[in-house]
Protein backbone atom coordinates (compact mmCIF):
# COMPACT_ATOMS: atom_id res chain seq x y z
CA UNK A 1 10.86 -23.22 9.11
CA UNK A 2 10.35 -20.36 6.66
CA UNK A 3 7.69 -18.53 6.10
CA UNK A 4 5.83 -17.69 2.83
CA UNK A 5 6.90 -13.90 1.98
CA UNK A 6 4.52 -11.77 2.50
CA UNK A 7 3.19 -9.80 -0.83
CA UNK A 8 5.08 -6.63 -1.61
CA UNK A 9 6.99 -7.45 0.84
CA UNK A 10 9.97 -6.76 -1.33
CA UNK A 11 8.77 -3.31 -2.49
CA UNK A 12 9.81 -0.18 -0.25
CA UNK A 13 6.65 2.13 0.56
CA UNK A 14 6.37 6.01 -1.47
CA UNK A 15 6.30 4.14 -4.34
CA UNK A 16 6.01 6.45 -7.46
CA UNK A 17 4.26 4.57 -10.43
CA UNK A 18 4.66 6.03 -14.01
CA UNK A 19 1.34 6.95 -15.76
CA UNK A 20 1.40 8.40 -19.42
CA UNK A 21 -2.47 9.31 -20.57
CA UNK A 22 -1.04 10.63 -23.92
CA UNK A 23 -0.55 6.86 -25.18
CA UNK A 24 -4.66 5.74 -23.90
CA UNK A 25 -7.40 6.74 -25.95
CA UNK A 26 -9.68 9.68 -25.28
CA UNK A 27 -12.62 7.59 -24.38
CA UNK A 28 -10.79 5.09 -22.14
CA UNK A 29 -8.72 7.66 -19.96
CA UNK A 30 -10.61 8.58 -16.73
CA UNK A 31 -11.54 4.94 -15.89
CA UNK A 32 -8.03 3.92 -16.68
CA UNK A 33 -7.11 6.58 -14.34
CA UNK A 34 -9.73 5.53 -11.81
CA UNK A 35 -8.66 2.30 -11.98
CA UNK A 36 -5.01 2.76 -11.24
CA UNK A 37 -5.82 5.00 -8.48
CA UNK A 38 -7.71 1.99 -6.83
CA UNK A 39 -4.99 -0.31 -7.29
CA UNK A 40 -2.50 2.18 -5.21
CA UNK A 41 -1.96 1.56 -1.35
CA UNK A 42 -1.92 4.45 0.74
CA UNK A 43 2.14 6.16 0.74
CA UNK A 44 2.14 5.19 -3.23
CA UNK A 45 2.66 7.97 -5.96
CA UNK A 46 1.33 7.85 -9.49
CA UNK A 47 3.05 10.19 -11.77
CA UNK A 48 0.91 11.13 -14.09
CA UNK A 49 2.25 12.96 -17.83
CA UNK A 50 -0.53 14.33 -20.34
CA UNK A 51 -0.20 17.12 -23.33
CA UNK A 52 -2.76 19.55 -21.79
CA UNK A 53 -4.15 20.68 -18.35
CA UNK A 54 -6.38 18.11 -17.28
CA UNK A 55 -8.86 20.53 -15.11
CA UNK A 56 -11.83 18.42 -15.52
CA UNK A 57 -10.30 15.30 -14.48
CA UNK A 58 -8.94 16.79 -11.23
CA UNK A 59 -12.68 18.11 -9.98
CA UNK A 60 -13.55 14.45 -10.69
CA UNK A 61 -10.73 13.27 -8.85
CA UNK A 62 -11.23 15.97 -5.76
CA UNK A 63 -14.85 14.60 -6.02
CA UNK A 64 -14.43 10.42 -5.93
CA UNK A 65 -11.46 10.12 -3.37
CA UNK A 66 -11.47 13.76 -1.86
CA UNK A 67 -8.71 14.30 0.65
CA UNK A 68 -7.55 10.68 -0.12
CA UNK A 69 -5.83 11.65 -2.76
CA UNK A 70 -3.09 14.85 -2.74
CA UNK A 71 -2.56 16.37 -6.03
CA UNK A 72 0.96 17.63 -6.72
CA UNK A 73 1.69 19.40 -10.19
CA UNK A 74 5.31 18.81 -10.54
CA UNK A 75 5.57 20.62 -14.53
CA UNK A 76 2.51 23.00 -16.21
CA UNK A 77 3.85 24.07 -19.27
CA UNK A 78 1.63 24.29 -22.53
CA UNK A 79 1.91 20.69 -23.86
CA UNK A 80 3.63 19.15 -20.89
CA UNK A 81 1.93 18.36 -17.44
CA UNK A 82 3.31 16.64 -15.03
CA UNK A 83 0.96 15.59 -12.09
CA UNK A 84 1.53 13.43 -8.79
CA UNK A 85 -1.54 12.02 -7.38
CA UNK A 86 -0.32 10.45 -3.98
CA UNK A 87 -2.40 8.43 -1.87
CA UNK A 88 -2.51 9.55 1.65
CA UNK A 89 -2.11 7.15 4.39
């Protein structure tokens, strides 16, 4: 008999899981970003693009999830950032 599939089963782990801040509005950003973070499983990658350097938001980060969370800059050019946050297994 077969069994139900599992959830996720399907997806392969090191998943990397567009974010764009530039579309979300100033006052809704860092719980947006919280809240995506939490939905991640440890392996998975969000890829995260914004227009400036977002040094606040990364103490906040290194504060809530500390070494849970690796923080990659992948592009840090004026007006284009490129960040991975990857959650650590």
């Amino acid at each position: 008999m077969n069994q139900p599939a599992q959830p996720h089963a399907h997806l392969s782990p090191d998943l990397i899981y567009p974010f764009d801040a530039r579309g979300i509005a100033k006052r809704f950003r860092h719980a947006a970003i919280f809240g995506a973070l939490d939905a991640l499983q440890p392996g998975d990658t969000m890829r995260f693009v914004n227009d400036h350097d977002p040094l606040p938001l990364l103490a906040q980060l290194r504060a809530r999830y500390g070494e849970a969370v690796a923080i990659e800059y992948r592009q840090r050019e004026p007006g284009a950032i490129v960040i991975d946050f990857v959650v650590r297994q």
